[in-house]
Protein backbone atom coordinates (compact mmCIF):
# COMPACT_ATOMS: atom_id res chain seq x y z
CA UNK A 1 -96.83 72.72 -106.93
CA UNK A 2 -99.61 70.05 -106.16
CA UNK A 3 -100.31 67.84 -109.02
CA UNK A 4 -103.16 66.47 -109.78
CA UNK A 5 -102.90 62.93 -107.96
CA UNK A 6 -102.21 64.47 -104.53
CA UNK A 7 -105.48 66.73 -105.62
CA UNK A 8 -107.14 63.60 -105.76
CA UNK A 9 -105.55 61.80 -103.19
CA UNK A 10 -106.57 64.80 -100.77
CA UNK A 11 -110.18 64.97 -102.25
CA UNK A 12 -110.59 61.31 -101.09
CA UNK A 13 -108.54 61.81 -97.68
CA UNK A 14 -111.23 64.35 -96.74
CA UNK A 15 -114.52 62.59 -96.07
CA UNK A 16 -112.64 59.96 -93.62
CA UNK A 17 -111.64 62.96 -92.03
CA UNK A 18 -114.43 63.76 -91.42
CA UNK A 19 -115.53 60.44 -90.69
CA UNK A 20 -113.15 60.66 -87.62
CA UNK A 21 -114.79 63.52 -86.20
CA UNK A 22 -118.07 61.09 -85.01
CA UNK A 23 -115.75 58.10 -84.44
CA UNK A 24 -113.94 59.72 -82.14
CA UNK A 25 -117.08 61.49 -80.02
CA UNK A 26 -118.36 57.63 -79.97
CA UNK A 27 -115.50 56.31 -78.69
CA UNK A 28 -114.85 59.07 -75.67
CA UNK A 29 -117.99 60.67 -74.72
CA UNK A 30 -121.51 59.75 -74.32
CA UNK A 31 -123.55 62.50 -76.13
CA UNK A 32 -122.68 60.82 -79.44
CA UNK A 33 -124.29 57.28 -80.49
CA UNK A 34 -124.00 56.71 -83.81
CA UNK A 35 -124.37 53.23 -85.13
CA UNK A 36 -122.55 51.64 -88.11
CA UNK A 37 -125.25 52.17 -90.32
CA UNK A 38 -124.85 56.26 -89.64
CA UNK A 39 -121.65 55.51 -90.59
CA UNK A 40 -122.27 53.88 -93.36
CA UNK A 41 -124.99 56.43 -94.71
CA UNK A 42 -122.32 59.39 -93.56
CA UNK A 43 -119.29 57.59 -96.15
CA UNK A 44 -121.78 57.14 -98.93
CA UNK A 45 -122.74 61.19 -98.77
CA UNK A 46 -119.39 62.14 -98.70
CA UNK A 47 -117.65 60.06 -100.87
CA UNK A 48 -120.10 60.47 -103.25
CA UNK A 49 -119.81 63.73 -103.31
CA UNK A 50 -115.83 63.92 -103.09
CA UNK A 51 -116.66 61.62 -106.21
CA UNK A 52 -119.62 64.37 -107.86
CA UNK A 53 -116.84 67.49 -107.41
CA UNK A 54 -113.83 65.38 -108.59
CA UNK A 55 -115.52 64.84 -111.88
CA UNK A 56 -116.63 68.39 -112.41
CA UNK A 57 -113.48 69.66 -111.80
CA UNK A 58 -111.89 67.25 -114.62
CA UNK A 59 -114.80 67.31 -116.90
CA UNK A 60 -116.37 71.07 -116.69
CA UNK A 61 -113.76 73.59 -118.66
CA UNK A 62 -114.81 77.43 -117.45
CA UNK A 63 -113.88 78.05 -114.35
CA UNK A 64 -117.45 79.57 -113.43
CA UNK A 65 -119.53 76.87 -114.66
CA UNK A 66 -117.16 74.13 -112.24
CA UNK A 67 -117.98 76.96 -108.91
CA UNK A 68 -121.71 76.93 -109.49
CA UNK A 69 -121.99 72.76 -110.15
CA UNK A 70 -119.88 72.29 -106.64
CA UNK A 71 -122.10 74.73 -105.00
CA UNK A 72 -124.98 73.11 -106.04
CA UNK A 73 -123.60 69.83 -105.28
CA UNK A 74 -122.35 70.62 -101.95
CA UNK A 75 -126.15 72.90 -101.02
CA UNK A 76 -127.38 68.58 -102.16
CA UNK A 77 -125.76 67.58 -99.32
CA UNK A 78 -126.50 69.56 -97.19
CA UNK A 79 -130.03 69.59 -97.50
CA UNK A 80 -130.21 65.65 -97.60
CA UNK A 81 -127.91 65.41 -94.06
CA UNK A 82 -130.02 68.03 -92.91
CA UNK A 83 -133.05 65.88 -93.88
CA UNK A 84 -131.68 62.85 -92.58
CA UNK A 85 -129.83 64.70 -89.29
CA UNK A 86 -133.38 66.35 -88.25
CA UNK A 87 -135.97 65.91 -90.58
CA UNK A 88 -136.15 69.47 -91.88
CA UNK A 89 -139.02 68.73 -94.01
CA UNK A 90 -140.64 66.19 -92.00
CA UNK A 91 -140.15 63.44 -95.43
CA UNK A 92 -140.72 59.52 -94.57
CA UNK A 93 -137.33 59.71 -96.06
CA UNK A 94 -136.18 60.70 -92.55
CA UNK A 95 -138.41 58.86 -90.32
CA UNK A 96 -140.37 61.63 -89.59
């Protein structure tokens, strides 16, 4: 059984990762540039979401109420990496 520490522990473990994914394309291939402030804007999304989920899922009691705040919280993300990824709704936010 996984207690709640290693549910934690693996919560935090996930956005670096992640993080790994782009550090690694930058380091053997071309196609991906990403400078340390993308990395630093990248980290700050996704811990702060690992953070946003981790406290709904110790705070929020019924089980239905914790699946619709972490989809809402994760659809957040997304729309603000889209944003900053692409500029989905052209916002000086993006540099559009």
């Amino acid at each position: 059984m996984i207690t709640q520490k290693q549910k934690t522990v693996t919560m935090y473990a996930l956005p670096l990762v992640l993080l790994c994914i782009p550090l690694l394309g930058n380091l053997f291939s071309k196609e991906v540039n990403w400078s340390v402030s993308d990395f630093l804007i990248a980290a700050a999304l996704l811990f702060t979401t690992a953070f946003l989920v981790n406290l709904v899922r110790n705070k929020i009691k019924k089980q239905s109420q914790k699946v619709l705040i972490c989809i809402f919280i994760l659809l957040a993300l997304a729309l603000i990496w889209m944003e900053l990824a692409v500029g989905v709704f052209g916002s000086p936010f993006a540099g559009s």
